[in-house]
N, C-alpha and C. Protein backbone atom coordinates (compact mmCIF):
# COMPACT_ATOMS: atom_id res chain seq x y z
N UNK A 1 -23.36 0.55 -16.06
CA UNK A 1 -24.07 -0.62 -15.59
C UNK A 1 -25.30 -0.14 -14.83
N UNK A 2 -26.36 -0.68 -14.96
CA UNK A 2 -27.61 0.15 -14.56
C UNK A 2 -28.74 -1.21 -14.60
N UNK A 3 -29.25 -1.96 -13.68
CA UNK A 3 -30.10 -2.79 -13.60
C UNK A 3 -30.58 -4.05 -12.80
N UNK A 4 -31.54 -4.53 -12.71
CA UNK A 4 -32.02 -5.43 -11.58
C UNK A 4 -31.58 -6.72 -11.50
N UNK A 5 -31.23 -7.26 -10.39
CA UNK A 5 -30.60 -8.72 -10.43
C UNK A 5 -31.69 -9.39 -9.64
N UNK A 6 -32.01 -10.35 -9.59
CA UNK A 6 -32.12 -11.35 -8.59
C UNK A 6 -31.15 -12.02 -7.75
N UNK A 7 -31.30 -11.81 -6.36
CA UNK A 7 -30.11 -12.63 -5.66
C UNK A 7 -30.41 -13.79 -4.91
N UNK A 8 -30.71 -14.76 -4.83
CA UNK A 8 -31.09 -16.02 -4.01
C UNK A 8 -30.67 -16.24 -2.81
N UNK A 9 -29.31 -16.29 -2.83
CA UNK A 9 -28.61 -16.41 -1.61
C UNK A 9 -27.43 -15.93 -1.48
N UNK A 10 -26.39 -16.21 -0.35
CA UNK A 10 -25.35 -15.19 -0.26
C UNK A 10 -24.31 -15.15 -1.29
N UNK A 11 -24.35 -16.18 -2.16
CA UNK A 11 -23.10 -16.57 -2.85
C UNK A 11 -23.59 -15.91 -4.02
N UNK A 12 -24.64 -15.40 -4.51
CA UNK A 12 -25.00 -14.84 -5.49
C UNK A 12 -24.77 -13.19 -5.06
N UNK A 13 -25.15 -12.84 -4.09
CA UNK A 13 -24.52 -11.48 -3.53
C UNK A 13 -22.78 -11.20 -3.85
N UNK A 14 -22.40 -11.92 -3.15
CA UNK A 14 -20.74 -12.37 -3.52
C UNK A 14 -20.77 -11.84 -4.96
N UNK A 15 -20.77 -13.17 -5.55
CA UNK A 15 -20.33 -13.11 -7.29
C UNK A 15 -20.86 -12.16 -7.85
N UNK A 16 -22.32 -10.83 -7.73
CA UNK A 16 -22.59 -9.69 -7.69
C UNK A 16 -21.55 -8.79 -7.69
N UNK A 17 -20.53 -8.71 -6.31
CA UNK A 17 -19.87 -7.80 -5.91
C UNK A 17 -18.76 -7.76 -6.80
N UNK A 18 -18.74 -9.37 -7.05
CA UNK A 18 -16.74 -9.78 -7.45
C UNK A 18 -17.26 -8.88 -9.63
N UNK A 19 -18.35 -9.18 -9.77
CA UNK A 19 -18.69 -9.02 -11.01
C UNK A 19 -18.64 -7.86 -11.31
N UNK A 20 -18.89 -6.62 -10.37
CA UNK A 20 -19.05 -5.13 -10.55
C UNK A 20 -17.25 -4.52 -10.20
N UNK A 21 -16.26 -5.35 -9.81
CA UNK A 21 -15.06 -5.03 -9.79
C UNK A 21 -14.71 -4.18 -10.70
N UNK A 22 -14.83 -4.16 -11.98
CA UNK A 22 -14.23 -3.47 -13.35
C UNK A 22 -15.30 -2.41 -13.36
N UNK A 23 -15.93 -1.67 -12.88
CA UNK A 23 -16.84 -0.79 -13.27
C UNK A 23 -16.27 0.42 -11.56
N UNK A 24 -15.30 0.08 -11.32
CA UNK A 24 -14.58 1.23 -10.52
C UNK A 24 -13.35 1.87 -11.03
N UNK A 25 -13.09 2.95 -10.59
CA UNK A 25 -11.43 3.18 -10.88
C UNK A 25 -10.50 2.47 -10.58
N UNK A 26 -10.69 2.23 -9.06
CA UNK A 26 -9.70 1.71 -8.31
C UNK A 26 -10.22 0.69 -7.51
N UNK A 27 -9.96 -0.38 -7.17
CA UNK A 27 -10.01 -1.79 -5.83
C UNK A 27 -10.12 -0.68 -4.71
N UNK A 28 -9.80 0.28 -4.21
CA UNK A 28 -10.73 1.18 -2.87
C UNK A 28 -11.80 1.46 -3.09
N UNK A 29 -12.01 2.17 -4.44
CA UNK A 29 -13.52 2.61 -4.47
C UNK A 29 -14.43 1.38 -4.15
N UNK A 30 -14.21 0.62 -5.19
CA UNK A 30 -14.96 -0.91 -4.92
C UNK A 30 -15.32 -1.08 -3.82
N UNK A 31 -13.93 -1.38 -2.93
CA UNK A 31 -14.44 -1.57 -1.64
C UNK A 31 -15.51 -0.99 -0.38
N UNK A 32 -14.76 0.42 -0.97
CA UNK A 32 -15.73 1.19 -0.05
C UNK A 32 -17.41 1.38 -0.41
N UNK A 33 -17.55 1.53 -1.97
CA UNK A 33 -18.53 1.34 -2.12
C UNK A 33 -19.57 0.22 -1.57
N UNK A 34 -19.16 -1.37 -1.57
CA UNK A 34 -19.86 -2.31 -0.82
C UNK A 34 -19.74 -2.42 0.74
N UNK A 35 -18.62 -1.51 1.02
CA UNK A 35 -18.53 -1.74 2.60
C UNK A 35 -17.80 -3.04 3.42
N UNK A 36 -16.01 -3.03 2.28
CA UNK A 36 -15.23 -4.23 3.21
C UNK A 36 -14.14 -3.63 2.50
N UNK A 37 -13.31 -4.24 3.35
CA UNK A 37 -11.73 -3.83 2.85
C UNK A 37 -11.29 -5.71 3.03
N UNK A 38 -9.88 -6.11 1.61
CA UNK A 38 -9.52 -6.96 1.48
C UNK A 38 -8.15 -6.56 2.29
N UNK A 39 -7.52 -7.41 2.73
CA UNK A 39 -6.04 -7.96 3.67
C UNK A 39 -5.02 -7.73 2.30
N UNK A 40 -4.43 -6.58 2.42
CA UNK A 40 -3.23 -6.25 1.63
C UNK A 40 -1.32 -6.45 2.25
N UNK A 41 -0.56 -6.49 1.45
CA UNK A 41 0.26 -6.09 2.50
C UNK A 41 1.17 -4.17 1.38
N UNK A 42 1.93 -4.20 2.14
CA UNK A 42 2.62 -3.13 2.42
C UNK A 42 2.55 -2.65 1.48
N UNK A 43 3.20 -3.41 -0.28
CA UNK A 43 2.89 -3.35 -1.50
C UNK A 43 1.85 -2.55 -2.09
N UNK A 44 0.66 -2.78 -1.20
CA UNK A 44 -1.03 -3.31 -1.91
C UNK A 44 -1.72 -3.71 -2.62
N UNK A 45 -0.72 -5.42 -2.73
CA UNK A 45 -1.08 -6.40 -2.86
C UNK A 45 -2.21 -7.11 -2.40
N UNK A 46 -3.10 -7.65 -3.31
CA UNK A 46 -4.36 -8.29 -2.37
C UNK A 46 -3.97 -9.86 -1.73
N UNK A 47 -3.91 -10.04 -0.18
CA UNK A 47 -3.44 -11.25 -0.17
C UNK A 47 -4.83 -12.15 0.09
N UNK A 48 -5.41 -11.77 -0.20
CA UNK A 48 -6.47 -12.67 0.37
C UNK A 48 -8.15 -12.09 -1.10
N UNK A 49 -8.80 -13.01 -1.55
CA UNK A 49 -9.77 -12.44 -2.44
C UNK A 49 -11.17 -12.57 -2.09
N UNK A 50 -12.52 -11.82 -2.73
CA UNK A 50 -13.34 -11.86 -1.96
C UNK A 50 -14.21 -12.89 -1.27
N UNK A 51 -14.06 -13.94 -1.87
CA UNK A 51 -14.24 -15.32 -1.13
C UNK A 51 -13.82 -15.64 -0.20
N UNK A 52 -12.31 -15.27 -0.26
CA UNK A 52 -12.08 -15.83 1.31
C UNK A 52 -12.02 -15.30 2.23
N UNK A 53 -12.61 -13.76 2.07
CA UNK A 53 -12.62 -12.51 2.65
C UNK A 53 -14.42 -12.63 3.60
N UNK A 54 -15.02 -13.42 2.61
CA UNK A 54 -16.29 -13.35 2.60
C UNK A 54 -17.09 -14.43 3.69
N UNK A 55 -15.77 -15.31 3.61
CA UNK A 55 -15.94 -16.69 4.82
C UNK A 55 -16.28 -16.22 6.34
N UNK A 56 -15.31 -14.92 6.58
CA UNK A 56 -15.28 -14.63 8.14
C UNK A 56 -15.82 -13.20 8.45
N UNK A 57 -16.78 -12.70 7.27
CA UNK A 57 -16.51 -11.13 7.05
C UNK A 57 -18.14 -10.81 6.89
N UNK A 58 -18.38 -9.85 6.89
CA UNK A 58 -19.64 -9.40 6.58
C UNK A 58 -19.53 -7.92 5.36
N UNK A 59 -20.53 -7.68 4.37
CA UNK A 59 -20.36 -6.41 3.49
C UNK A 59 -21.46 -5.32 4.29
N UNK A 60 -21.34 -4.05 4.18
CA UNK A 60 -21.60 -3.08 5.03
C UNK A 60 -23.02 -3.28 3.98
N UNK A 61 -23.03 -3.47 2.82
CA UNK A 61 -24.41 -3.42 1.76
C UNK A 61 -24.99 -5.05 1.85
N UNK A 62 -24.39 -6.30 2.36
CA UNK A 62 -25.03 -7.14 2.18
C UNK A 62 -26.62 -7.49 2.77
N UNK A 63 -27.49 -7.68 2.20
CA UNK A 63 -28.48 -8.15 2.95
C UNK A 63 -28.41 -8.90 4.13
N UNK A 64 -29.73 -9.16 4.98
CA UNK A 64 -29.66 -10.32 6.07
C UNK A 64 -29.86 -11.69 5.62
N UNK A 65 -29.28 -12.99 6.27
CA UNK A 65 -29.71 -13.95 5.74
C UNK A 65 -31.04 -14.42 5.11
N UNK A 66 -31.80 -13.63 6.31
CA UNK A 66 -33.04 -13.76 6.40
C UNK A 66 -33.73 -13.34 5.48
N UNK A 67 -33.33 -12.07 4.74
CA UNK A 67 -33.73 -11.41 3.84
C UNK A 67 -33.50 -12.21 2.26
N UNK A 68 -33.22 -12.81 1.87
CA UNK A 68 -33.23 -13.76 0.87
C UNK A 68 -34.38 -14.75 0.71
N UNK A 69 -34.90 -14.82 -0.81
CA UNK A 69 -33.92 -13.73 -2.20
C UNK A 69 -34.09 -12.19 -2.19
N UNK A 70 -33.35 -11.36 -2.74
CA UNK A 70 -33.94 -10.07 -2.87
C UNK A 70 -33.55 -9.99 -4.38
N UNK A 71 -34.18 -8.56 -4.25
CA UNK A 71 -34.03 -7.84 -6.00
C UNK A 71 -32.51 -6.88 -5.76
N UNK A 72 -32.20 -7.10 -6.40
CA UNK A 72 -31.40 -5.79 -6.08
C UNK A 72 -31.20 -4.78 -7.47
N UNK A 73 -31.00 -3.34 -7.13
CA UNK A 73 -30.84 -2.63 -8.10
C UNK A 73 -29.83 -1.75 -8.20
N UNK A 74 -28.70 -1.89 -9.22
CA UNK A 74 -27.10 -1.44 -8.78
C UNK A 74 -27.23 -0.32 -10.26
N UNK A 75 -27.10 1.00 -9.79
CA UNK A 75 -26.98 1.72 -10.93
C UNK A 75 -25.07 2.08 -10.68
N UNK A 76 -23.69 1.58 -11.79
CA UNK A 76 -22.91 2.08 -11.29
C UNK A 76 -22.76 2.96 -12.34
N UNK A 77 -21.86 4.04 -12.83
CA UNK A 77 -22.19 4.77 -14.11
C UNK A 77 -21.11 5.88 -13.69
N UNK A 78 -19.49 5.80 -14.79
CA UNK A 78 -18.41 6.84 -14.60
C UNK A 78 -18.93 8.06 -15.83
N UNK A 79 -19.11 9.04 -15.20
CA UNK A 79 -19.56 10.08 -16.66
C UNK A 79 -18.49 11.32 -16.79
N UNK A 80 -18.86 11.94 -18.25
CA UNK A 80 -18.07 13.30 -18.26
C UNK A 80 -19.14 14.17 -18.61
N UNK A 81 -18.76 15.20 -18.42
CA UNK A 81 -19.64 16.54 -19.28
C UNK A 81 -18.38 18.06 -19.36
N UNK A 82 -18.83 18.50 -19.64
CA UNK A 82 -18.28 19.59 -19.89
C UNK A 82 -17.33 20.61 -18.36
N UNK A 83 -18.09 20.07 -17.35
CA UNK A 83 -17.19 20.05 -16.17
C UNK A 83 -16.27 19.55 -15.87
N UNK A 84 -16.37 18.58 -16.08
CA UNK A 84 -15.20 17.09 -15.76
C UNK A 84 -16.42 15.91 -15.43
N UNK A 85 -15.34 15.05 -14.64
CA UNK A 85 -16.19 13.73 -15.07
C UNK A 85 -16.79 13.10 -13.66
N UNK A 86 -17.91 12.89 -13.37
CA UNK A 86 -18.45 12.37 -12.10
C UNK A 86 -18.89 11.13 -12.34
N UNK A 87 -19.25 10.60 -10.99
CA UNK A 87 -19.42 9.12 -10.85
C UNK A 87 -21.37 9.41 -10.05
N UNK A 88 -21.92 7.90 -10.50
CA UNK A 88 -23.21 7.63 -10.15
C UNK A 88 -23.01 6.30 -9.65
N UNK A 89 -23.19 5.95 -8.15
CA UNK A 89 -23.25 4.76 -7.94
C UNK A 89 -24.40 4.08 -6.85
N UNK A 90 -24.94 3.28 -7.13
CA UNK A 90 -26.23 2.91 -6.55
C UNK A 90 -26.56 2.40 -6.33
N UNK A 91 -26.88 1.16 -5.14
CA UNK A 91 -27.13 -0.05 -4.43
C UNK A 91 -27.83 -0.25 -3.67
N UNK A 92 -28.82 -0.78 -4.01
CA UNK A 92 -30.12 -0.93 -3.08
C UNK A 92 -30.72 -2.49 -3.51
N UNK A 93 -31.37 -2.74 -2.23
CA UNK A 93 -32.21 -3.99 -2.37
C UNK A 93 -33.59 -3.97 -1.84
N UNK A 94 -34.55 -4.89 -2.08
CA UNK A 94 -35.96 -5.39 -1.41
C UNK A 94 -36.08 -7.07 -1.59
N UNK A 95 -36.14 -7.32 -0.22
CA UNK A 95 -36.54 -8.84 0.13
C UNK A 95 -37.83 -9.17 -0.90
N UNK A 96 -37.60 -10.83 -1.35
CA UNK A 96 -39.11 -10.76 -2.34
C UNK A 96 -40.20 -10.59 -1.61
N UNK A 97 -40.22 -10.89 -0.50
CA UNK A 97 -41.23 -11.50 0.24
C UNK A 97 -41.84 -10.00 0.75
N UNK A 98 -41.07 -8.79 0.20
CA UNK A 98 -41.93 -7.97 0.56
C UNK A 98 -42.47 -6.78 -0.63
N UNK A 99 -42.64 -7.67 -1.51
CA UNK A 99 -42.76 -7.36 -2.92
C UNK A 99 -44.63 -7.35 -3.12
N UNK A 100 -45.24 -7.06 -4.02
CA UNK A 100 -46.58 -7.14 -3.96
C UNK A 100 -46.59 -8.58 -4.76
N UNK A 101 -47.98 -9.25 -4.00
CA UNK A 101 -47.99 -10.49 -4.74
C UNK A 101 -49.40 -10.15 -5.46
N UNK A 102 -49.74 -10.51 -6.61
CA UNK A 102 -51.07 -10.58 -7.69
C UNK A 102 -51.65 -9.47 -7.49
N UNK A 103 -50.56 -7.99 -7.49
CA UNK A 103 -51.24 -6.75 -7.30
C UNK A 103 -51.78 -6.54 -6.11
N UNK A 104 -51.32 -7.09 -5.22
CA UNK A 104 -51.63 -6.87 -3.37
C UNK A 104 -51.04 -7.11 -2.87
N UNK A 105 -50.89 -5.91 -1.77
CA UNK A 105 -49.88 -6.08 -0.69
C UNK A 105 -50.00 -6.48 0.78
């Protein structure tokens, strides 16, 4: 997975995060990669999902409110080579508003 989103507002950040789920090994990596842990119990069971996680919670990668819309650019990418197999993962954003407008900044 390798490419630019537009995000408007927070709920599009959200459904971002919940959407890149399958492109980890594991529900830790995930997590740690965006910067939240979900309410498991003993099992590690998820009792709670990222919505409702997202109500009282903040992501260590989310933008500021303020900062909306942004671009964001998520390179995630599991590889092999002849070593064994490494991971590329990559999350970054820019507010529009600090984007060049008509070739000026």
């Amino acid at each position: 997975m390798n490419n630019f989103i537009k995000l408007n507002k927070r709920n599009d950040y959200i459904s971002f995060v919940e959407d890149t789920r399958d492109c980890f090994e594991c529900p830790e990596e995930w997590e740690n990669f965006f910067g939240f842990c979900l309410e498991c119990d003993d099992d590690g069971n998820e009792l709670e999902d990222i919505w409702s996680y997202s109500k009282n919670n903040k992501f260590e990668t989310e933008p500021l409110e303020n900062e909306y819309p942004v671009v964001a650019y998520c390179n995630i990418d599991n590889s092999a080579d002849r070593f064994g197999s490494f991971n590329i993962r990559i999350f970054d954003y820019i507010p529009m508003r600090k984007l060049a407008v008509n070739g000026q900044r």
